[in-house]
N, C-alpha and C. Protein backbone atom coordinates (compact mmCIF):
# COMPACT_ATOMS: atom_id res chain seq x y z
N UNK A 1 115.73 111.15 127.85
CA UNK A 1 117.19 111.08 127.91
C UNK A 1 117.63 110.63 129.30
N UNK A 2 118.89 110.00 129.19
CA UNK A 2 119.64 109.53 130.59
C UNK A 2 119.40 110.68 131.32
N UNK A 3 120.02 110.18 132.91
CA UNK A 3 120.58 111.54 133.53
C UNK A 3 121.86 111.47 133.29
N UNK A 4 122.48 112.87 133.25
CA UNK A 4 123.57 113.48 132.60
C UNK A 4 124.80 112.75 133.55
N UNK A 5 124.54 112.12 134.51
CA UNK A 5 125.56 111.75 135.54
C UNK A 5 125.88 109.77 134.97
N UNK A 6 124.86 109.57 134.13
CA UNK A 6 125.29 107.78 133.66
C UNK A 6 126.04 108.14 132.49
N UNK A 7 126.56 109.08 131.94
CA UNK A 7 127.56 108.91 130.68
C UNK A 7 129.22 109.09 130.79
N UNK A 8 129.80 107.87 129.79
CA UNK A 8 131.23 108.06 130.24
C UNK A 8 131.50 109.59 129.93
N UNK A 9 131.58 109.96 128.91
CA UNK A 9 131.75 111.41 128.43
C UNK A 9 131.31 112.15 128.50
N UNK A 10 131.40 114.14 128.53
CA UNK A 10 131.08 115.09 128.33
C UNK A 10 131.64 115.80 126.85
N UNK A 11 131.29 115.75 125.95
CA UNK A 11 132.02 116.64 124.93
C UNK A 11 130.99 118.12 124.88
N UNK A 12 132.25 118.99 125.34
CA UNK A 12 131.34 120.60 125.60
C UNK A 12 131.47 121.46 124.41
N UNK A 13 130.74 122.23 124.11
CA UNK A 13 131.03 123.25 123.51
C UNK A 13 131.51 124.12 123.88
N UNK A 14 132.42 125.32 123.34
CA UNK A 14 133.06 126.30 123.84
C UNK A 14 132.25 128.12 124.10
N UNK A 15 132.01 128.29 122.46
CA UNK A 15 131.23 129.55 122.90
C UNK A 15 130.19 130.07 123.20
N UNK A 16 129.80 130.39 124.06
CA UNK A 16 128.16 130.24 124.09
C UNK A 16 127.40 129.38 125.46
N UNK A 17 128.42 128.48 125.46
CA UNK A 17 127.89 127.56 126.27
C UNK A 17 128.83 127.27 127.79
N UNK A 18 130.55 127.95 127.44
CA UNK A 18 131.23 128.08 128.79
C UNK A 18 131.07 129.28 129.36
N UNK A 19 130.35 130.13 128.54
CA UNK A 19 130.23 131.32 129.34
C UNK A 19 129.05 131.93 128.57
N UNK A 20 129.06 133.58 129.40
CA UNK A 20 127.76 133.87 128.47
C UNK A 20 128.35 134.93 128.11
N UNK A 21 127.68 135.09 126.61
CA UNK A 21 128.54 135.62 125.90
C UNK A 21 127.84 137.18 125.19
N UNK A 22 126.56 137.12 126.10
CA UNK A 22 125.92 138.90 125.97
C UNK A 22 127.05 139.88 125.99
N UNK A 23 127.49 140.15 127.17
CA UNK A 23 127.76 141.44 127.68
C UNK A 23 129.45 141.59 126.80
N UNK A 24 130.29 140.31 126.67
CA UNK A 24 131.17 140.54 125.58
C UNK A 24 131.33 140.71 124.23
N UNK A 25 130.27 140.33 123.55
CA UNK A 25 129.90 140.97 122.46
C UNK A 25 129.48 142.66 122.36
N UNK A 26 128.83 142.87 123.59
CA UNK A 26 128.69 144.23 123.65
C UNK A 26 130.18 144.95 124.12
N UNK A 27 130.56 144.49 124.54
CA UNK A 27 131.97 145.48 125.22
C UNK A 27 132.64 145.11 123.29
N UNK A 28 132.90 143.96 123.19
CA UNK A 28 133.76 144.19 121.80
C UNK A 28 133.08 145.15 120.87
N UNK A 29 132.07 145.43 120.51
CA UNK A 29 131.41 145.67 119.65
C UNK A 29 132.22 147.47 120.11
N UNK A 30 131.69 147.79 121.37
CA UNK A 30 132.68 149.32 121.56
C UNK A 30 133.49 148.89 121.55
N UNK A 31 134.80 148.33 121.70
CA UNK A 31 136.25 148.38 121.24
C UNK A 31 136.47 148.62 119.73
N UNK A 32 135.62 147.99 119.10
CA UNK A 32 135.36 147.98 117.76
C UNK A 32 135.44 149.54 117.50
N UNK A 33 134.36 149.71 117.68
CA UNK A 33 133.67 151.20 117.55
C UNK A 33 134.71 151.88 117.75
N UNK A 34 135.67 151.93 118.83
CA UNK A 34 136.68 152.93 119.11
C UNK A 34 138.30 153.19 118.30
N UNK A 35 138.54 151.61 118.55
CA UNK A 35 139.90 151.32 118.17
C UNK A 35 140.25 150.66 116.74
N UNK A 36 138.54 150.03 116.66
CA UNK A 36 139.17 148.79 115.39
C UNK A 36 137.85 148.71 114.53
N UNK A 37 137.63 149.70 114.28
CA UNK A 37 136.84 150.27 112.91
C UNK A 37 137.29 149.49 111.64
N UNK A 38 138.42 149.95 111.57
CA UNK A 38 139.35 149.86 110.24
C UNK A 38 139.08 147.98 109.98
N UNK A 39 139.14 146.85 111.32
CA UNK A 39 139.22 146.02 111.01
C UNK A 39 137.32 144.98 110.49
N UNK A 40 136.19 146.13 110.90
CA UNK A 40 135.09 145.68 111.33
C UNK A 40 134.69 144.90 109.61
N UNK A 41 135.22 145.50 108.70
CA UNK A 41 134.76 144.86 107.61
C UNK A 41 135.51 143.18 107.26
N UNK A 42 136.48 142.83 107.69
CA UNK A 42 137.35 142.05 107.36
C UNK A 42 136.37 140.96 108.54
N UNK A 43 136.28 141.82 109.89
CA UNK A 43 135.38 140.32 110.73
C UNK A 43 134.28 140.02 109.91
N UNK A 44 133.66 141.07 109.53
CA UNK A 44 131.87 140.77 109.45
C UNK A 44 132.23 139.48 108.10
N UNK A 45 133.33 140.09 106.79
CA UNK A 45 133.41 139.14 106.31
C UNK A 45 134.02 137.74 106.43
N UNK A 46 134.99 137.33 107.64
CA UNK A 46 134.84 136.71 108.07
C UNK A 46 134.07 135.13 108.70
N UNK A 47 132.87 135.86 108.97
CA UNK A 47 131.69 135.67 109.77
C UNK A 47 131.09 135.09 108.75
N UNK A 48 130.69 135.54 107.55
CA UNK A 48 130.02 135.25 106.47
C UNK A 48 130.71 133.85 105.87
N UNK A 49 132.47 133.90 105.40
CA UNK A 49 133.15 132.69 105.14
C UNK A 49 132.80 131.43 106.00
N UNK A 50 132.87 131.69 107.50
CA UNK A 50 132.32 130.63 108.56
C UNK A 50 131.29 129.98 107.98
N UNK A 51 130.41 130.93 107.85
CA UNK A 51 128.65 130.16 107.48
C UNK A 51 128.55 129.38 106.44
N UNK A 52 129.33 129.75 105.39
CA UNK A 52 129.74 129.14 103.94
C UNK A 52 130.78 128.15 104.30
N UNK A 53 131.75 128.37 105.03
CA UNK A 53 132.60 127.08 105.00
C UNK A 53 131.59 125.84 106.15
N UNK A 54 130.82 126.52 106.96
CA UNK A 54 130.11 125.52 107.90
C UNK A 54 128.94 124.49 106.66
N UNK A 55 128.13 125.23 105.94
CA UNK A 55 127.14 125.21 105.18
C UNK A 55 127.94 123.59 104.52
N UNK A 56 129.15 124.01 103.73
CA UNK A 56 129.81 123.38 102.22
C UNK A 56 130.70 121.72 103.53
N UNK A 57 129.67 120.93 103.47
CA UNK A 57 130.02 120.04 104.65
C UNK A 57 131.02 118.90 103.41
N UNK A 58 131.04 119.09 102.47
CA UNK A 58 132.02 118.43 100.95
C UNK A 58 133.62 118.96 101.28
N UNK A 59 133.54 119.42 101.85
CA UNK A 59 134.91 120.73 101.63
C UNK A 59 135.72 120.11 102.98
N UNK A 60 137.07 119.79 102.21
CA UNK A 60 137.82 118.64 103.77
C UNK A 60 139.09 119.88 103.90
N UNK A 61 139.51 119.62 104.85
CA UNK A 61 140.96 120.56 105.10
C UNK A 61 140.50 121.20 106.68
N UNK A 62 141.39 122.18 106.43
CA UNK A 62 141.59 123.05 107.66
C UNK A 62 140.11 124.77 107.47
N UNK A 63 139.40 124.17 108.05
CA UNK A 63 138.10 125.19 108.43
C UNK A 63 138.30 126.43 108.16
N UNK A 64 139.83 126.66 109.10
CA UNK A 64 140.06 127.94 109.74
C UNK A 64 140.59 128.25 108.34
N UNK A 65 141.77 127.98 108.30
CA UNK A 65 142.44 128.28 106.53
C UNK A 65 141.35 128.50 105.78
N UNK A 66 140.52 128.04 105.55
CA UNK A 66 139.40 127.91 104.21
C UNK A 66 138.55 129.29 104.69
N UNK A 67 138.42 129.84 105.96
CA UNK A 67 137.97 130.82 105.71
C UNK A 67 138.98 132.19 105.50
N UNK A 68 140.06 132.16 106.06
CA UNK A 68 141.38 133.42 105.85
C UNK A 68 141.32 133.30 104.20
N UNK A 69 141.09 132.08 103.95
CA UNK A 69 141.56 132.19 102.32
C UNK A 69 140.38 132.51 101.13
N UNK A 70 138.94 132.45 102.04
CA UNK A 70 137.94 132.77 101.45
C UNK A 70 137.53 134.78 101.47
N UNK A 71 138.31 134.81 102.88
CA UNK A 71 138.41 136.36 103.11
C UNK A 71 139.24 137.21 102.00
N UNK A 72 140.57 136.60 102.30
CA UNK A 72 141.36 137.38 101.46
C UNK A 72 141.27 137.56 100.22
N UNK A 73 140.69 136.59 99.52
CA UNK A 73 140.40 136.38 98.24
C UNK A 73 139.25 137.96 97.98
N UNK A 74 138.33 138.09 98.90
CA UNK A 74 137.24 138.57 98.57
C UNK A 74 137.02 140.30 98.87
N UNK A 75 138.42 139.76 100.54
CA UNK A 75 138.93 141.92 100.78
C UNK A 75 140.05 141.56 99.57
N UNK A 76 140.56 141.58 99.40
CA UNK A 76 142.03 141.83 98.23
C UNK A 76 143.09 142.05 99.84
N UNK A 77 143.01 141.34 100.51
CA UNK A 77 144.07 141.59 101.30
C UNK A 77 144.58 140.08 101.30
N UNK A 78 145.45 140.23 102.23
CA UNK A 78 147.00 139.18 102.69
C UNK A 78 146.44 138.70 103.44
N UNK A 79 146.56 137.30 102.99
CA UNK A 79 145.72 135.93 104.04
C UNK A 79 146.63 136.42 105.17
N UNK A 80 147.87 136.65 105.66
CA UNK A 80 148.53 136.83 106.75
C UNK A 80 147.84 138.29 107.31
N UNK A 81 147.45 139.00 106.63
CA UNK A 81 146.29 140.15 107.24
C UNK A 81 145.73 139.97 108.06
N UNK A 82 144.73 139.11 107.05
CA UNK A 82 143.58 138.94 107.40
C UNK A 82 143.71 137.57 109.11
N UNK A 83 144.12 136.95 108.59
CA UNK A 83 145.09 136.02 109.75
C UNK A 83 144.91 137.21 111.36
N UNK A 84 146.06 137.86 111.16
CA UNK A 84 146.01 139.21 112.02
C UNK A 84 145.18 139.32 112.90
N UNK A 85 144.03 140.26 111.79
CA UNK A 85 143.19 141.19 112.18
C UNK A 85 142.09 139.91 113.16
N UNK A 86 141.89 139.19 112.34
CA UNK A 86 140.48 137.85 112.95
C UNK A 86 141.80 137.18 114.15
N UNK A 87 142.73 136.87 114.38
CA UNK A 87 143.34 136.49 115.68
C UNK A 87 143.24 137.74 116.53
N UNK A 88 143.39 138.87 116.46
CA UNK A 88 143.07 139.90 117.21
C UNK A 88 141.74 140.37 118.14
N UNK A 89 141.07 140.33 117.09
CA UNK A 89 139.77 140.91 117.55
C UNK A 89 138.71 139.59 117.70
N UNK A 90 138.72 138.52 117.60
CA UNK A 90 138.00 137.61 117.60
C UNK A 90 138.55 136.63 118.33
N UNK A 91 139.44 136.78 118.66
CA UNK A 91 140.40 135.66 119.38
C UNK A 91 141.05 135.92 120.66
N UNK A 92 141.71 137.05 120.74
CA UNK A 92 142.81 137.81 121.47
C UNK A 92 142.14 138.63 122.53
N UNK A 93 141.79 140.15 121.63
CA UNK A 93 141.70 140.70 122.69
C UNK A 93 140.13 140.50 123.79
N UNK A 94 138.97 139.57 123.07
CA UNK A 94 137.96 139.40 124.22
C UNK A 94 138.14 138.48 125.43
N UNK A 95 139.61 138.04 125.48
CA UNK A 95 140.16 136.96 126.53
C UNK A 95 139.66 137.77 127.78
N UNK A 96 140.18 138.89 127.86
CA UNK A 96 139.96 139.66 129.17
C UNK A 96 138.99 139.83 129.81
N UNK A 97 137.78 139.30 129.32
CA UNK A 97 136.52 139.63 129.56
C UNK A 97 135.60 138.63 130.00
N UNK A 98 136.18 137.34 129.46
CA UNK A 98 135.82 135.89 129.86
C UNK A 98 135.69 135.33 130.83
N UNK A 99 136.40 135.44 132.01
CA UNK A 99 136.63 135.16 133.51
C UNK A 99 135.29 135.43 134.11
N UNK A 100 135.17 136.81 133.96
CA UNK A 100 133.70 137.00 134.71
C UNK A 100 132.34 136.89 134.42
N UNK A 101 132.57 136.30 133.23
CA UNK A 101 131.22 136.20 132.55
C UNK A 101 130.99 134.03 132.58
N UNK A 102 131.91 133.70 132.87
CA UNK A 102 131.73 131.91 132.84
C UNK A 102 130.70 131.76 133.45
N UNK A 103 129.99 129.96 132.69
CA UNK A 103 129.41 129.78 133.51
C UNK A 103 129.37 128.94 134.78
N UNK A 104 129.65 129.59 135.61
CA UNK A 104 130.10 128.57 136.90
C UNK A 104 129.27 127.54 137.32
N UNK A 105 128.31 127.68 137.09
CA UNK A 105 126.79 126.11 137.74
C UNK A 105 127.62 125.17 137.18
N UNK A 106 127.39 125.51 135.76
CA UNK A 106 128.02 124.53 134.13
C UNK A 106 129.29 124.18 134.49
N UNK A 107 129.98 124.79 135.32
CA UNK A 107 131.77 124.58 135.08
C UNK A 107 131.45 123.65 136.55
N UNK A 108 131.34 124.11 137.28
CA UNK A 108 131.01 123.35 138.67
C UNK A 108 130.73 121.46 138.52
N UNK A 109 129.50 121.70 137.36
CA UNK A 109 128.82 120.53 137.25
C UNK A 109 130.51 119.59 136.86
N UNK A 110 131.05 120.10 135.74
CA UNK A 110 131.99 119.52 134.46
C UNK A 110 133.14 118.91 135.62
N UNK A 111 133.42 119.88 136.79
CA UNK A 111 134.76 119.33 137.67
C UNK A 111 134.15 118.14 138.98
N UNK A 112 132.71 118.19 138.91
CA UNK A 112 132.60 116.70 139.93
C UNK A 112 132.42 115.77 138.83
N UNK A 113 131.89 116.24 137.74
CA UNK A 113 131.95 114.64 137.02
C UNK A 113 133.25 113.92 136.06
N UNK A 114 134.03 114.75 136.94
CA UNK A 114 135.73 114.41 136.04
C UNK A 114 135.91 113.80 137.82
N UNK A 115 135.65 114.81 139.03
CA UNK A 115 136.17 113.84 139.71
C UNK A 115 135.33 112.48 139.73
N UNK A 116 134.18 112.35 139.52
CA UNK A 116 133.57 111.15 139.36
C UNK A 116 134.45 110.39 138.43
N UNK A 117 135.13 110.40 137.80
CA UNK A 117 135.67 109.46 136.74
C UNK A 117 135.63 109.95 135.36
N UNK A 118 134.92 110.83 135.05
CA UNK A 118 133.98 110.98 133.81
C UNK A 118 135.18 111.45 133.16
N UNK A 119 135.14 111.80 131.66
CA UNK A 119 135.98 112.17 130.73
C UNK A 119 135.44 113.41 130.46
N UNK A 120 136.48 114.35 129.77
CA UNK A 120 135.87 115.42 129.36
C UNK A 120 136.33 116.04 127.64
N UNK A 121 135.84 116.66 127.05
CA UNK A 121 136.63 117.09 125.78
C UNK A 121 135.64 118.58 126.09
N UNK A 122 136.84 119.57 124.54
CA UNK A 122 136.07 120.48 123.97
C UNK A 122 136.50 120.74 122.84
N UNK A 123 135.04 120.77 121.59
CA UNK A 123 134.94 120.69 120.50
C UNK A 123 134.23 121.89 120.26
N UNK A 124 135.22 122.84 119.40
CA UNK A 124 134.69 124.48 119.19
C UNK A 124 135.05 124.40 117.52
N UNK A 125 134.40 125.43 116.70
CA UNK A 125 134.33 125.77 116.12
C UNK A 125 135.88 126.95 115.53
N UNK A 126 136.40 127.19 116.75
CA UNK A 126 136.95 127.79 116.90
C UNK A 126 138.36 127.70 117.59
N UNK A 127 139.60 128.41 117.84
CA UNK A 127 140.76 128.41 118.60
C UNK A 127 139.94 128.48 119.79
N UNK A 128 140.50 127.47 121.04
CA UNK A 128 140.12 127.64 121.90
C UNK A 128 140.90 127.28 123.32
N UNK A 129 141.94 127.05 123.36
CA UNK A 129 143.01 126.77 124.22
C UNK A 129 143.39 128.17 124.61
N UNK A 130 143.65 129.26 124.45
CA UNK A 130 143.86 130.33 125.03
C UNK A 130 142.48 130.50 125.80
N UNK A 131 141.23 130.74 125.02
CA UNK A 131 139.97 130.60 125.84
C UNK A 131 139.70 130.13 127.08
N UNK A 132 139.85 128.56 127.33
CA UNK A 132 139.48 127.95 127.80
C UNK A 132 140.83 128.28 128.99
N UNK A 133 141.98 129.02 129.00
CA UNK A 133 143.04 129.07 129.89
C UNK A 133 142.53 130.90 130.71
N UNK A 134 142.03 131.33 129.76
CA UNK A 134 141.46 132.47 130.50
C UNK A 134 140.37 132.54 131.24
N UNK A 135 138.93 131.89 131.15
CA UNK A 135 138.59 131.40 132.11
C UNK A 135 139.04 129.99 132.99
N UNK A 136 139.98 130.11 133.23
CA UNK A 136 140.52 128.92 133.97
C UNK A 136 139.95 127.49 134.46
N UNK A 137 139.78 127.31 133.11
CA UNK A 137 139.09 125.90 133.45
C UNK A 137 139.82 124.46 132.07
N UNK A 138 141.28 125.57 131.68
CA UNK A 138 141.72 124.47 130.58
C UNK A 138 142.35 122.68 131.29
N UNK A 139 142.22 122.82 132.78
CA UNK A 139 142.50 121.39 133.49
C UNK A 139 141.67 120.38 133.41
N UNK A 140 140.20 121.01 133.39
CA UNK A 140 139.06 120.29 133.86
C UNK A 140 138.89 119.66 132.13
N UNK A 141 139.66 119.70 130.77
CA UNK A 141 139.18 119.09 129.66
C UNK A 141 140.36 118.05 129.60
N UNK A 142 140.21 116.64 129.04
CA UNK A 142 141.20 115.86 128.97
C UNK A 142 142.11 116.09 127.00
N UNK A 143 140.74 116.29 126.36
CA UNK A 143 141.37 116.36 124.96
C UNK A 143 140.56 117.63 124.60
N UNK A 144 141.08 118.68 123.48
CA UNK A 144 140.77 119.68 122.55
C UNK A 144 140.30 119.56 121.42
N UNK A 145 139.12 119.55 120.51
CA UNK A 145 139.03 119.51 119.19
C UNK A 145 138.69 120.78 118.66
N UNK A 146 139.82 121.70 118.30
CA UNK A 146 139.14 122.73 117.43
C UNK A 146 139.62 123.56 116.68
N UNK A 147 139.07 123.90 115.73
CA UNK A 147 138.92 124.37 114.41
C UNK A 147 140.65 125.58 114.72
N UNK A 148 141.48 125.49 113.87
CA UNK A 148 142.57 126.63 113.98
C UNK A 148 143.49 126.37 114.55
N UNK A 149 142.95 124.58 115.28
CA UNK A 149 144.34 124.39 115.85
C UNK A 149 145.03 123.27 115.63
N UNK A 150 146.05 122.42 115.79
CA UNK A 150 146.60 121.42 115.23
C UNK A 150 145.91 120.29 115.39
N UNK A 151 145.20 119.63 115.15
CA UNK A 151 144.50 118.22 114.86
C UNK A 151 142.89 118.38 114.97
N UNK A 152 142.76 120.05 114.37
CA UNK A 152 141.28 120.25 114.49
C UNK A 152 140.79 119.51 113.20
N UNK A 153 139.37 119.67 113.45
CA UNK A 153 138.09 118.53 112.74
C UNK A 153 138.63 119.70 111.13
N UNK A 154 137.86 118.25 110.33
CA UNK A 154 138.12 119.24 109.37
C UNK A 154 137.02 119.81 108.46
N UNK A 155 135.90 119.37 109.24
CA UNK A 155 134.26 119.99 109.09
C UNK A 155 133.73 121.02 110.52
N UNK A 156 133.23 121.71 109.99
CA UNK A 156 132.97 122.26 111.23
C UNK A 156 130.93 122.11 111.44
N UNK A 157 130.55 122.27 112.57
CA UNK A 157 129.30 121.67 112.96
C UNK A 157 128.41 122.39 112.09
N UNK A 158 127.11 121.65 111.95
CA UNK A 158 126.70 120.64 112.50
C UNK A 158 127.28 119.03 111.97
N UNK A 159 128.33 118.71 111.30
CA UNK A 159 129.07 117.85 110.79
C UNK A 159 129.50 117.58 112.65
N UNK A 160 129.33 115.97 112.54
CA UNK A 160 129.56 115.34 113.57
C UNK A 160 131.03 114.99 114.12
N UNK A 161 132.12 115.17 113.08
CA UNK A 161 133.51 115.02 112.47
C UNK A 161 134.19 115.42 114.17
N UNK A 162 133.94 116.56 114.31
CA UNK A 162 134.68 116.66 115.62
C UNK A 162 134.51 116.38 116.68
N UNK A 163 132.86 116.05 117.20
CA UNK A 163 132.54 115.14 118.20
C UNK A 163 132.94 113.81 118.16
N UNK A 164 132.78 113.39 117.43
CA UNK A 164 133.25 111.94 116.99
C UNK A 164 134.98 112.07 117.20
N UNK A 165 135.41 112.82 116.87
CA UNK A 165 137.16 112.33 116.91
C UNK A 165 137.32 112.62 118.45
N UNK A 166 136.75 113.39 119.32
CA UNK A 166 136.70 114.02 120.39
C UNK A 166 136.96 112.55 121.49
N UNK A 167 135.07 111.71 120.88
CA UNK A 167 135.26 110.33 121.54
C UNK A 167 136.20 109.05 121.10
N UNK A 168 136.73 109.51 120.10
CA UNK A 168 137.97 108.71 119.57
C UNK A 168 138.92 108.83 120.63
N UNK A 169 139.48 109.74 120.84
CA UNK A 169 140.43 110.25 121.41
C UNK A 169 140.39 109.99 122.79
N UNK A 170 139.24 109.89 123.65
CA UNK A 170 138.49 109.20 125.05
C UNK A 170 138.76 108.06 125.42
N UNK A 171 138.47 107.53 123.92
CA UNK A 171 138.65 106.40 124.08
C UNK A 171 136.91 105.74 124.75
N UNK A 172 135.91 106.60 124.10
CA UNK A 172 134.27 106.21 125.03
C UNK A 172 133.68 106.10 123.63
N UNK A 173 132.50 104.72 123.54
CA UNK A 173 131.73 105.00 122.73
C UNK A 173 130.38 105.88 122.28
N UNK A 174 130.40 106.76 120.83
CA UNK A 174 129.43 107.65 120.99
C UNK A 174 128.14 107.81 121.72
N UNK A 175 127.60 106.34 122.16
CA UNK A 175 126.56 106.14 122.38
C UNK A 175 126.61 106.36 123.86
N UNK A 176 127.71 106.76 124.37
CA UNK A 176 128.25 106.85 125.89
C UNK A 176 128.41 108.27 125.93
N UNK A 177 128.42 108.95 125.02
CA UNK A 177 128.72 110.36 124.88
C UNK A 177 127.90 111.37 124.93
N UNK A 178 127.79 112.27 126.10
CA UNK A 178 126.80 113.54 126.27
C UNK A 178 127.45 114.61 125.26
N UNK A 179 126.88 115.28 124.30
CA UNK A 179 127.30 116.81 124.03
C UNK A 179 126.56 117.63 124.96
N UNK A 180 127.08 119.24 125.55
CA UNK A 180 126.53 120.03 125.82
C UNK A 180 126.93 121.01 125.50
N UNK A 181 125.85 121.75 124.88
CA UNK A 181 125.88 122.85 123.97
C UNK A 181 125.26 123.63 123.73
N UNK A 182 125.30 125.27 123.22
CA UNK A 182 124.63 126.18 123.31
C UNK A 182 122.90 126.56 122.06
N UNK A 183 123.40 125.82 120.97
CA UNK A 183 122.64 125.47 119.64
C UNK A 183 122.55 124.09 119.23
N UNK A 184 121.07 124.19 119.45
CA UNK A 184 120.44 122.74 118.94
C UNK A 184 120.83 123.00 117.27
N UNK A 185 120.96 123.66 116.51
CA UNK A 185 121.10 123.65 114.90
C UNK A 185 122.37 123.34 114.75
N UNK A 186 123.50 123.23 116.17
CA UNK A 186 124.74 123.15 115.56
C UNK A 186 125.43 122.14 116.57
N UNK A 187 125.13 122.10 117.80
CA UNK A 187 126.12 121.01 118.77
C UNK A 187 124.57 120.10 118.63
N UNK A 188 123.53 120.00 118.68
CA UNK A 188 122.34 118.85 118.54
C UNK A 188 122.41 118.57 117.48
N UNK A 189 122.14 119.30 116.11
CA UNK A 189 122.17 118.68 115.44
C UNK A 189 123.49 117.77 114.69
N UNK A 190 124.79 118.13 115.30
CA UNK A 190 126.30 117.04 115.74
C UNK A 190 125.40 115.97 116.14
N UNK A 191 124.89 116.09 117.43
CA UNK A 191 124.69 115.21 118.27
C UNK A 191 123.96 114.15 117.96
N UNK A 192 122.86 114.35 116.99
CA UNK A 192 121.78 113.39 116.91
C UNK A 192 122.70 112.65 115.46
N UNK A 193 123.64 113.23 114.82
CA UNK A 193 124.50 112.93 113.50
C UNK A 193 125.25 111.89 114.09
N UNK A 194 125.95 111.66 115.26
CA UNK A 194 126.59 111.12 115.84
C UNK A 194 126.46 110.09 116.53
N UNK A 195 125.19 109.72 116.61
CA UNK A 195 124.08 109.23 117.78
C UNK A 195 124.77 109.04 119.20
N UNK A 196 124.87 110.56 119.71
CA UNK A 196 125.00 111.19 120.97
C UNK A 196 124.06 111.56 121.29
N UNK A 197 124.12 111.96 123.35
CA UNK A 197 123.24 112.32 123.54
C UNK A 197 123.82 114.03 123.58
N UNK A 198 122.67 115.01 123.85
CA UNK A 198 122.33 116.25 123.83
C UNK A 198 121.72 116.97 124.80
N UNK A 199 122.56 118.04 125.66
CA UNK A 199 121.89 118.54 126.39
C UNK A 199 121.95 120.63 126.07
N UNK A 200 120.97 121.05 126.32
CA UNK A 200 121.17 122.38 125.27
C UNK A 200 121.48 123.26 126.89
N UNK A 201 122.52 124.58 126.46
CA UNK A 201 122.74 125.31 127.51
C UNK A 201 122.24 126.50 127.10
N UNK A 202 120.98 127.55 128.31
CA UNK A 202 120.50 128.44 127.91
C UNK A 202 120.89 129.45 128.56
């Protein structure tokens, strides 16, 4: 592979790969435990819709919708519930925790090669503009692709759909385009779908 410094683009991944994401899974997991019991069945199923809506790469629309609506269907609750509870606890309240856990080498690298010229995106799976504003680094991306939010992909990875609109939007051709990302099964295998290049963050 190139070195990471000859490509017009960076398209990053968000979770996993801007920060590390051990020690907040463990702190949520006790918040869970303490406060939001009541909601732990609605994430886990959740979690499960993701894998199935990621899996069913036939299935066009809005990701995020397709799983609230795969949930609700399956707790007997109110897509606006369920909406709720998964913006809350999956979205909301682990913001606070993000700052200190980034990864700074990784973030460091991303702000000389924007001042170099370079372009940047981020393509998540997920809402990620509040994210990316809590560890303070939502300047250093030029465009957003993701899932929950207004002009997100309407496949979610390893479907190449949102890397690709990412370098649409750049205005760089794919073949100019680095992904870096936390899962080779899901931002590589985008990547090699795309014929991008791939760099994995451990």
């Amino acid at each position: 592979m190139q070195e990471t410094e000859s490509y017009e683009a960076w398209l990053v991944d968000l979770d996993g790969t801007l920060y590390h994401p051990g020690f907040i899974k463990l702190a949520m997991a006790v918040e869970l435990a303490i406060s939001g019991w009541r909601a732990m069945a609605t994430i886990r199923a959740f979690r499960h819709a993701h894998e199935q809506v990621r899996a069913d790469t036939n299935e066009l629309g809005d990701p995020f919708a397709a799983q609230i609506e795969r949930v609700a269907a399956t707790r007997h609750q109110p897509p606006s519930e369920v909406e709720r509870l998964i913006r809350e606890w999956m979205f909301e309240r682990p913001l606070k925790y993000l700052r200190p856990f980034r990864r700074r080498a990784l973030i460091y690298e991303i702000s000389l090669f924007r001042a170099g010229g370079g372009r940047t995106a981020v393509v998540s799976d997920y809402p990620a503009r509040d994210k990316l504003g809590a560890l303070g680094v939502l300047e250093q991306f030029d465009t957003i692709v993701a899932s929950g939010e207004p002009d997100g992909p309407r496949r979610l990875k390893p479907h190449p759909e949102g890397y690709l609109a990412a370098a649409q939007r750049l205005g760089v051709a794919p073949e100019r385009c680095l992904i870096v990302g936390d899962r080779d099964d899901a931002d590589g295998a985008a990547a090699r779908a795309a014929g991008m290049a791939f760099r994995l963050v451990r």
